[in-house]
PDB file of N, CA and C in Angstrom:
ATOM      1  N   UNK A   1     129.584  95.494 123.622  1.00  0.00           N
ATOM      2  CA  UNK A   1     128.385  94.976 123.000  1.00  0.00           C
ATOM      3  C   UNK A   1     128.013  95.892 121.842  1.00  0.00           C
ATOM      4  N   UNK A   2     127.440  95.281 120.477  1.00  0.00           N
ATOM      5  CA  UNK A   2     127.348  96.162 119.407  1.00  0.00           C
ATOM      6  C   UNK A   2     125.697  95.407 119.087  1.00  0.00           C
ATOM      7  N   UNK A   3     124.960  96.230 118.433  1.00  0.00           N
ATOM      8  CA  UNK A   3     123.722  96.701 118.229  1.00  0.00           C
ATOM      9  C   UNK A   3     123.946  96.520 116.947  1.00  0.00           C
ATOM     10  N   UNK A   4     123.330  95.835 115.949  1.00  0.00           N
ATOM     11  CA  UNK A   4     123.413  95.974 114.558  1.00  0.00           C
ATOM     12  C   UNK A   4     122.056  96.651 113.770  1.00  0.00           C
ATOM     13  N   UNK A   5     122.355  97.939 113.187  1.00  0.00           N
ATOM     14  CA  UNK A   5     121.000  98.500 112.835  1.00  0.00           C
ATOM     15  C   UNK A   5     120.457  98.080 111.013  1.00  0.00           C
ATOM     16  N   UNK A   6     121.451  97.180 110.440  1.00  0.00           N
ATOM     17  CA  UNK A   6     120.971  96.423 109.604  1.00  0.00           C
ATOM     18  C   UNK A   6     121.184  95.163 109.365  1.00  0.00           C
ATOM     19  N   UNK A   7     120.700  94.108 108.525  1.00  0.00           N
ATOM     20  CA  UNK A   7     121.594  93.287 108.578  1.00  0.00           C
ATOM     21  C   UNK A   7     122.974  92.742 107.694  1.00  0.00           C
ATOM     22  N   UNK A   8     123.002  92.090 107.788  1.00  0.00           N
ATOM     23  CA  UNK A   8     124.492  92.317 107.335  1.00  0.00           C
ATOM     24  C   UNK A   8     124.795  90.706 106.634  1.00  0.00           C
ATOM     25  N   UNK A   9     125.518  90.898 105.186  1.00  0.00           N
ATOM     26  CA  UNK A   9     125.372  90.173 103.979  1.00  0.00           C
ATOM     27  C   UNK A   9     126.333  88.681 105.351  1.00  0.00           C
ATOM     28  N   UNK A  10     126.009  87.445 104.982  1.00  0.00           N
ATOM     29  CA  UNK A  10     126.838  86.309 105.407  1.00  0.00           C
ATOM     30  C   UNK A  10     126.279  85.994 106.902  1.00  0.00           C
ATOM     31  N   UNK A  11     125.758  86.852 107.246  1.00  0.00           N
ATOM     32  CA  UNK A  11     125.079  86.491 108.986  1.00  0.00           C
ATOM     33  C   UNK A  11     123.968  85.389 108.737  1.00  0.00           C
ATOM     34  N   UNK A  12     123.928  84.675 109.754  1.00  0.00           N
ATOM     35  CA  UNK A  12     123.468  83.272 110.548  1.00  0.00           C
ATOM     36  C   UNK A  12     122.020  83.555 109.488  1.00  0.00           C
ATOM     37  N   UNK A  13     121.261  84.678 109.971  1.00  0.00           N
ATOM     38  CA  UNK A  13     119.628  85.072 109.997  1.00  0.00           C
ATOM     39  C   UNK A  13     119.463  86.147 108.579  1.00  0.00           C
ATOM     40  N   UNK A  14     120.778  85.879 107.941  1.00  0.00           N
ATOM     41  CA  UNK A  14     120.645  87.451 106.674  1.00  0.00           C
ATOM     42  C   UNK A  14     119.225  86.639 105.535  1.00  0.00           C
ATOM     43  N   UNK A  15     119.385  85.426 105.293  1.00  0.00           N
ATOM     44  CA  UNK A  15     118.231  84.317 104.391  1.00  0.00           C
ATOM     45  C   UNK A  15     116.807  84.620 104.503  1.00  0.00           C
ATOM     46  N   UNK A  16     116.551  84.123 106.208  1.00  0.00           N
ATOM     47  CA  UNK A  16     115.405  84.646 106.663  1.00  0.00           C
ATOM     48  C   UNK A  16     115.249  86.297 106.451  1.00  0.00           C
ATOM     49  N   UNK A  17     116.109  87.423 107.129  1.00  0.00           N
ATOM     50  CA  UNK A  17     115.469  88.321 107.244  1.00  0.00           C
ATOM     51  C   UNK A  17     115.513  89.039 105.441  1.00  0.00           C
ATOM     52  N   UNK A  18     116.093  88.557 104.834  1.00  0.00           N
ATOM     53  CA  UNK A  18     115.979  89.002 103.380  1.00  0.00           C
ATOM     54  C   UNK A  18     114.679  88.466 102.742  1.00  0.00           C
ATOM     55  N   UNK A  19     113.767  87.367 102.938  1.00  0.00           N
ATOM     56  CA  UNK A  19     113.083  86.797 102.498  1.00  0.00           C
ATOM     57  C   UNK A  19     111.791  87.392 103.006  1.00  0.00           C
ATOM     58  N   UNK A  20     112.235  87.836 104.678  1.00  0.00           N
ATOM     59  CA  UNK A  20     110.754  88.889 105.205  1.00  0.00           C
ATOM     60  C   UNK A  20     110.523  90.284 104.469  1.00  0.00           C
ATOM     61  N   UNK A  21     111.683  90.415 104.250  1.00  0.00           N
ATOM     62  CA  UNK A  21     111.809  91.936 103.133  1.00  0.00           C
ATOM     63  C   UNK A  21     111.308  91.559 102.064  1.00  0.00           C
ATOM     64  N   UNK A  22     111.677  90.765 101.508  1.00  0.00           N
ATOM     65  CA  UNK A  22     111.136  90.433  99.801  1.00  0.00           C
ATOM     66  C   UNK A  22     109.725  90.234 100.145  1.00  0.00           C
ATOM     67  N   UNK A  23     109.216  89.473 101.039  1.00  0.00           N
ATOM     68  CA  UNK A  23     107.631  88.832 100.986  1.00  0.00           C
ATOM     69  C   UNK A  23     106.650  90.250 101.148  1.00  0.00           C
ATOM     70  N   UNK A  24     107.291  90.796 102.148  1.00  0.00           N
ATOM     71  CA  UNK A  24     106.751  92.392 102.159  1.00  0.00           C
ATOM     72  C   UNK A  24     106.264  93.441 101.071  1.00  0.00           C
ATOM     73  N   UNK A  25     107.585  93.443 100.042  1.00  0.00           N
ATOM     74  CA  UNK A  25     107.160  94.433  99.126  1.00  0.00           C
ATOM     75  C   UNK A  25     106.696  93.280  98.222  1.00  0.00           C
ATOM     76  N   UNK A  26     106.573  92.181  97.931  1.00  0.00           N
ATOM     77  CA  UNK A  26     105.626  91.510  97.066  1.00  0.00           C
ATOM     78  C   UNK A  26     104.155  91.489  97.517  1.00  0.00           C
ATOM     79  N   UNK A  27     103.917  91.246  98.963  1.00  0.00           N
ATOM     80  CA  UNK A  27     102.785  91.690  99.554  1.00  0.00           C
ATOM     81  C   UNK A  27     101.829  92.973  99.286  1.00  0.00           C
ATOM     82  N   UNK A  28     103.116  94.021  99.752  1.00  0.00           N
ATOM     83  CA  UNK A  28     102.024  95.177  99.999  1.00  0.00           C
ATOM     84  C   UNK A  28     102.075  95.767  97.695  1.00  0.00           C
ATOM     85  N   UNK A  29     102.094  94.687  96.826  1.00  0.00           N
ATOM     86  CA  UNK A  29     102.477  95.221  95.433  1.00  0.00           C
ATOM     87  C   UNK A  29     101.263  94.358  94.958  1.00  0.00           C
ATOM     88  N   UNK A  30     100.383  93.444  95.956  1.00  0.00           N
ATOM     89  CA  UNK A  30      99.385  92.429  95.584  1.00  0.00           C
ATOM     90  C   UNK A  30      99.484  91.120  94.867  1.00  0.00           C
ATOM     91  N   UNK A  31     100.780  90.785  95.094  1.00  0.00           N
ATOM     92  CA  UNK A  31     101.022  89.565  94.968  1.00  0.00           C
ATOM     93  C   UNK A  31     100.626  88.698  96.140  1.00  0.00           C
ATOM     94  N   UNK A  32     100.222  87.604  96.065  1.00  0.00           N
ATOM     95  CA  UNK A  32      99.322  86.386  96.702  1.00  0.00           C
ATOM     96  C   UNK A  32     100.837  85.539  96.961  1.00  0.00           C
ATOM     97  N   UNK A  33     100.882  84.858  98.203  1.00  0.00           N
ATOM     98  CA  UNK A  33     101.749  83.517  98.305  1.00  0.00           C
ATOM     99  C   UNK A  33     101.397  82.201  97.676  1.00  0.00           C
ATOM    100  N   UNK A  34     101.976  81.624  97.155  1.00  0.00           N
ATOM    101  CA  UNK A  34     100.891  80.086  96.352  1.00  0.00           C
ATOM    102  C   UNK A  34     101.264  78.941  97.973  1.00  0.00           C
ATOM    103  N   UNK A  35      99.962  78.047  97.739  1.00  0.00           N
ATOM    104  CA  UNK A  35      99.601  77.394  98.955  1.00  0.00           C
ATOM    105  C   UNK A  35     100.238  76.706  99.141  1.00  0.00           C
ATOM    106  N   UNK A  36     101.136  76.349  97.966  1.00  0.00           N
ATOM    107  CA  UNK A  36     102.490  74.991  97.586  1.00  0.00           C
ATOM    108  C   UNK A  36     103.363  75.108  98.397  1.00  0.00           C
ATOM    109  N   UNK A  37     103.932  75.839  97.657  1.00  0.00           N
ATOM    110  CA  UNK A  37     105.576  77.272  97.813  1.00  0.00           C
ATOM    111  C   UNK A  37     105.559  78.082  98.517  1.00  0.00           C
ATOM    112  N   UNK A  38     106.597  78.202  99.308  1.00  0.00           N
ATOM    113  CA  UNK A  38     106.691  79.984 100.444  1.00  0.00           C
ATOM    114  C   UNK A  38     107.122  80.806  99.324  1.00  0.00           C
ATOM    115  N   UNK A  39     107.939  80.105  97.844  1.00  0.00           N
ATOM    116  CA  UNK A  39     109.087  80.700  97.349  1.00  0.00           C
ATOM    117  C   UNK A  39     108.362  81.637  95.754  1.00  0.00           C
ATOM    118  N   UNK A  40     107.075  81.050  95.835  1.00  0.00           N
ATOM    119  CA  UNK A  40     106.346  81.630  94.473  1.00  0.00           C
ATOM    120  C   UNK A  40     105.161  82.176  95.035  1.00  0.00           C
ATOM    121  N   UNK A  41     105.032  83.440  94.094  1.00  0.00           N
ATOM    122  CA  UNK A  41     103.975  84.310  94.235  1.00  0.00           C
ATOM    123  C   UNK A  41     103.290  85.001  93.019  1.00  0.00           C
ATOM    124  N   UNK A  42     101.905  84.752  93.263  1.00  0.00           N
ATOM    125  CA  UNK A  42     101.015  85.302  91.881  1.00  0.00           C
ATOM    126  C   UNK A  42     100.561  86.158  92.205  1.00  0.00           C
ATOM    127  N   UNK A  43     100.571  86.834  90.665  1.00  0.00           N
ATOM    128  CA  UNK A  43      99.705  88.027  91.058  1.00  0.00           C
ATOM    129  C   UNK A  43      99.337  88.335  89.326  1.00  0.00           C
ATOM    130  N   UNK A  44      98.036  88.479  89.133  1.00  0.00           N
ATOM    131  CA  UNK A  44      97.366  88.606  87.580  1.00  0.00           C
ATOM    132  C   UNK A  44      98.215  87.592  87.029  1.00  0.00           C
ATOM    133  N   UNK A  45      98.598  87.403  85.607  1.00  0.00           N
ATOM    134  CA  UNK A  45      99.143  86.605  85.107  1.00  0.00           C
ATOM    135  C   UNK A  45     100.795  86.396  85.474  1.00  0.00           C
ATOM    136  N   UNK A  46     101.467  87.104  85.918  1.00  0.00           N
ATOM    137  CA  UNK A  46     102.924  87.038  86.900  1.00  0.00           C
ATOM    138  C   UNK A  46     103.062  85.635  87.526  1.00  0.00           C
ATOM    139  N   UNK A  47     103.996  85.681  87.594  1.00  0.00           N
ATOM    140  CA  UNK A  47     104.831  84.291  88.808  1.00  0.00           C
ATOM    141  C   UNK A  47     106.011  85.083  89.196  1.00  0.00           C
ATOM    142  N   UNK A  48     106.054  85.281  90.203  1.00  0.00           N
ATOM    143  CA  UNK A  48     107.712  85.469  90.784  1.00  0.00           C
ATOM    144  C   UNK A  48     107.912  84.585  91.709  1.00  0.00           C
ATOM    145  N   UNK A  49     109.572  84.005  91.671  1.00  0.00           N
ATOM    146  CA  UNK A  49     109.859  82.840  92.321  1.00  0.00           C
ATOM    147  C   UNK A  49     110.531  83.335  93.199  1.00  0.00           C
ATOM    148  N   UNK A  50     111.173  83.185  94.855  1.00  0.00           N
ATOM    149  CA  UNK A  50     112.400  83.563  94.781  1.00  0.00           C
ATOM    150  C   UNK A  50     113.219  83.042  95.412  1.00  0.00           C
ATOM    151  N   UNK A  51     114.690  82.719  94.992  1.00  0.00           N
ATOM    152  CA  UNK A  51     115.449  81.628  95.488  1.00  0.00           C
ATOM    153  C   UNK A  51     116.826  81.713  96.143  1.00  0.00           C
ATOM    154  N   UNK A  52     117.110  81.989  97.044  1.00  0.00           N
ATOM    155  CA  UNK A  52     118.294  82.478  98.535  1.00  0.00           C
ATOM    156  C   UNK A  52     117.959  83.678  98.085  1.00  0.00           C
ATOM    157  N   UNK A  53     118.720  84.457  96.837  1.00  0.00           N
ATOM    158  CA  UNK A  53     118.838  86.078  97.420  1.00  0.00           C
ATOM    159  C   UNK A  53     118.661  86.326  95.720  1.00  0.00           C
ATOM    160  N   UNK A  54     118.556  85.597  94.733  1.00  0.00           N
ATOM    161  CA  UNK A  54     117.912  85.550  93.456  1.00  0.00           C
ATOM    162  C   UNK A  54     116.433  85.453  93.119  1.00  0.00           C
ATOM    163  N   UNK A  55     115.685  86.024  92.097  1.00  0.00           N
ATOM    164  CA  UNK A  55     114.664  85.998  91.669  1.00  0.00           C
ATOM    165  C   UNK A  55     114.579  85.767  90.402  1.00  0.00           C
ATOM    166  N   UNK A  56     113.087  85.634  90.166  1.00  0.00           N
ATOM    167  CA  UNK A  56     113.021  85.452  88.352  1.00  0.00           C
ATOM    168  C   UNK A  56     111.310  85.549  88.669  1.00  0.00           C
ATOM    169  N   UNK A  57     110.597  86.539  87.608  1.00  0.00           N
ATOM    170  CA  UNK A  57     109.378  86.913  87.341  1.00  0.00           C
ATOM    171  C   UNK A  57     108.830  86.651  85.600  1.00  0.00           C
ATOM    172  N   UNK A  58     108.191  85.936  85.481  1.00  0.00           N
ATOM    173  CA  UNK A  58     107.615  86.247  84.418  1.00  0.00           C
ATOM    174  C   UNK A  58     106.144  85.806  83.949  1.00  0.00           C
ATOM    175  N   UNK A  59     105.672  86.100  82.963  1.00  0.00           N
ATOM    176  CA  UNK A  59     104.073  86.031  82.434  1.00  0.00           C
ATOM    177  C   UNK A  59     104.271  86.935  81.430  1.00  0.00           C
ATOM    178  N   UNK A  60     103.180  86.314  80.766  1.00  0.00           N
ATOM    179  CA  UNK A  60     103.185  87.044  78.851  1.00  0.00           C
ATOM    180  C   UNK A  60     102.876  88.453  79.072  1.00  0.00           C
ATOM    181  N   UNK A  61     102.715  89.466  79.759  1.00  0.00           N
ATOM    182  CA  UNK A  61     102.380  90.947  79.527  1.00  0.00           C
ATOM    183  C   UNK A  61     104.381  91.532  79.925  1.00  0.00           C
ATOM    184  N   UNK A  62     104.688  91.826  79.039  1.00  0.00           N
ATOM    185  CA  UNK A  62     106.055  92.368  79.098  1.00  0.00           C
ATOM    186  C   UNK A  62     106.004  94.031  80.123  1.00  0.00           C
ATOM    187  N   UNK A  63     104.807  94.570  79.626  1.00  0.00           N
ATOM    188  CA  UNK A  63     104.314  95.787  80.231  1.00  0.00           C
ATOM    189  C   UNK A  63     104.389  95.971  81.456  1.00  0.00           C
ATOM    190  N   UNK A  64     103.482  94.666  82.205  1.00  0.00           N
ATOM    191  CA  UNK A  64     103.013  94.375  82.912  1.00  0.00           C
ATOM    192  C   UNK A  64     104.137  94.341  84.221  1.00  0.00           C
ATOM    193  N   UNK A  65     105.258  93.459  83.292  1.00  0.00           N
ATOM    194  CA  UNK A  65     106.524  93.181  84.345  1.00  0.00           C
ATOM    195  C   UNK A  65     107.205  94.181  84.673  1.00  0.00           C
ATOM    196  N   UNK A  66     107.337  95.252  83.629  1.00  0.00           N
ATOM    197  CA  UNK A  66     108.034  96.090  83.571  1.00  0.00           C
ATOM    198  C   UNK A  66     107.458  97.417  84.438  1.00  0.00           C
ATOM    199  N   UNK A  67     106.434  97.443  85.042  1.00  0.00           N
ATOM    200  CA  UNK A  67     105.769  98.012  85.933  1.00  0.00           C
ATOM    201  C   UNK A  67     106.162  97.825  86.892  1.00  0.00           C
ATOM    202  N   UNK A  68     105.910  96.297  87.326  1.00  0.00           N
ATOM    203  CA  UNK A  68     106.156  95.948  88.715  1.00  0.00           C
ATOM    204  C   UNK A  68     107.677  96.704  89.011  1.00  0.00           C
ATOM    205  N   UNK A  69     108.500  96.035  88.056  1.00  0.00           N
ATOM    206  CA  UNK A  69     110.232  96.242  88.609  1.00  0.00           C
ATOM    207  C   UNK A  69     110.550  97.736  88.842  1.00  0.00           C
ATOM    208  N   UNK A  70     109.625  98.462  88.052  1.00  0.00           N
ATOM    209  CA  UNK A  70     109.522 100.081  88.554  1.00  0.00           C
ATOM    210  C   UNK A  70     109.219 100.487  89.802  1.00  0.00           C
ATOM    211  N   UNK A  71     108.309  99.718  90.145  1.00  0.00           N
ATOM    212  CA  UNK A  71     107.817  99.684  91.164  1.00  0.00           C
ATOM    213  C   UNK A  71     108.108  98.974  92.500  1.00  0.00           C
ATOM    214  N   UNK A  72     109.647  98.617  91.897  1.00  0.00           N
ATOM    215  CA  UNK A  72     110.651  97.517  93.079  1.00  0.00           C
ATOM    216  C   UNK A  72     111.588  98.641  93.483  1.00  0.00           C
ATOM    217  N   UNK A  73     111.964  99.239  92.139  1.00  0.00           N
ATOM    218  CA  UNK A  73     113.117  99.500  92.021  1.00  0.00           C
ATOM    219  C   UNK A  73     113.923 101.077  93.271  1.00  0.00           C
ATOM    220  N   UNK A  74     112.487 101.682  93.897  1.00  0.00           N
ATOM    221  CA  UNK A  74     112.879 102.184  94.938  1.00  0.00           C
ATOM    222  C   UNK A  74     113.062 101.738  96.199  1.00  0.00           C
ATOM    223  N   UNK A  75     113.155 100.728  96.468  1.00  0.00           N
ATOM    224  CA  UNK A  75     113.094 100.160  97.525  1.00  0.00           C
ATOM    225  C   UNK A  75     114.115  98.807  97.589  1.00  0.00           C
ATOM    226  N   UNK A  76     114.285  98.550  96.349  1.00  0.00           N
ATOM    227  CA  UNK A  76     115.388  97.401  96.117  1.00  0.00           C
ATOM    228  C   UNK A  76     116.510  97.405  95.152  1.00  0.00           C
ATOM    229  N   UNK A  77     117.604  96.788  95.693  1.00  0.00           N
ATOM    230  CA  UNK A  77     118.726  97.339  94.435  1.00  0.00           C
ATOM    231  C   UNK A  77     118.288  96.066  93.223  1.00  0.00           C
ATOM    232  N   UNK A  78     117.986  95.945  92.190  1.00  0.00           N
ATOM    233  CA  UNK A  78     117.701  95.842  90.983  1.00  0.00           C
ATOM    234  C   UNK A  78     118.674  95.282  89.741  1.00  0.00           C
ATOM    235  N   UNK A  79     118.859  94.348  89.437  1.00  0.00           N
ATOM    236  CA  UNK A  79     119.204  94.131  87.792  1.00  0.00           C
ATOM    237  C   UNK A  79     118.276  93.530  87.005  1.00  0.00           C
ATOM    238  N   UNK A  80     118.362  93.779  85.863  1.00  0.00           N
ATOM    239  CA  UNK A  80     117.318  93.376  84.928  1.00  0.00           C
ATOM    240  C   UNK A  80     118.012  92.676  84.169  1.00  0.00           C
ATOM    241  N   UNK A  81     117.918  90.993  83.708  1.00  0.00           N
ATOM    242  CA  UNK A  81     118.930  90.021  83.251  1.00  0.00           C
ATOM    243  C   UNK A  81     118.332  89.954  81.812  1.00  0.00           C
ATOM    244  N   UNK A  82     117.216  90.495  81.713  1.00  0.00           N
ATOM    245  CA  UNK A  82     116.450  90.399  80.188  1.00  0.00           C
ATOM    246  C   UNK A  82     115.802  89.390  79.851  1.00  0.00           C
ATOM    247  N   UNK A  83     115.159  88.667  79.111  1.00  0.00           N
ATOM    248  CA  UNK A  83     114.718  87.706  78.695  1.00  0.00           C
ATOM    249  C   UNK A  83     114.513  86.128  79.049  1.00  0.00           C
TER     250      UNK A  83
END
């Protein structure tokens, strides 16, 4: 019998438990869930969407975004696709 102490990319539950991780640090960063969507979240002028294991954030303060992803970026592995 094996114990898995993370989860692991292609497993049954990796969707869900990646999506409790993401909702988390969008949570505790003050982003709001919208009442629509599980998959979009506001926060000041921001939208972040997020879709299987992809995202996309944006709103007119470039600053603004560029904060947040600083502020991802210890806790999550990160690319920045630009524009």
């Amino acid at each position: 019998v094996l114990k898995l102490n993370k989860n692991l990319y292609g497993m049954k539950q990796a969707g869900l438990v990646w999506y409790r991780h993401c909702v988390k640090g969008l949570l505790d960063r003050g982003f709001v869930k919208a009442d629509i969507d599980d998959c979009v979240f506001y926060k000041g002028n921001m939208i972040f969407v997020v879709y299987v294991d992809n995202a996309i954030i944006f709103g007119p303060d470039n600053d603004e975004i560029n904060a947040f992803m600083k502020s991802m970026k210890p806790n999550y592995k990160l690319t920045d696709e630009g524009d």
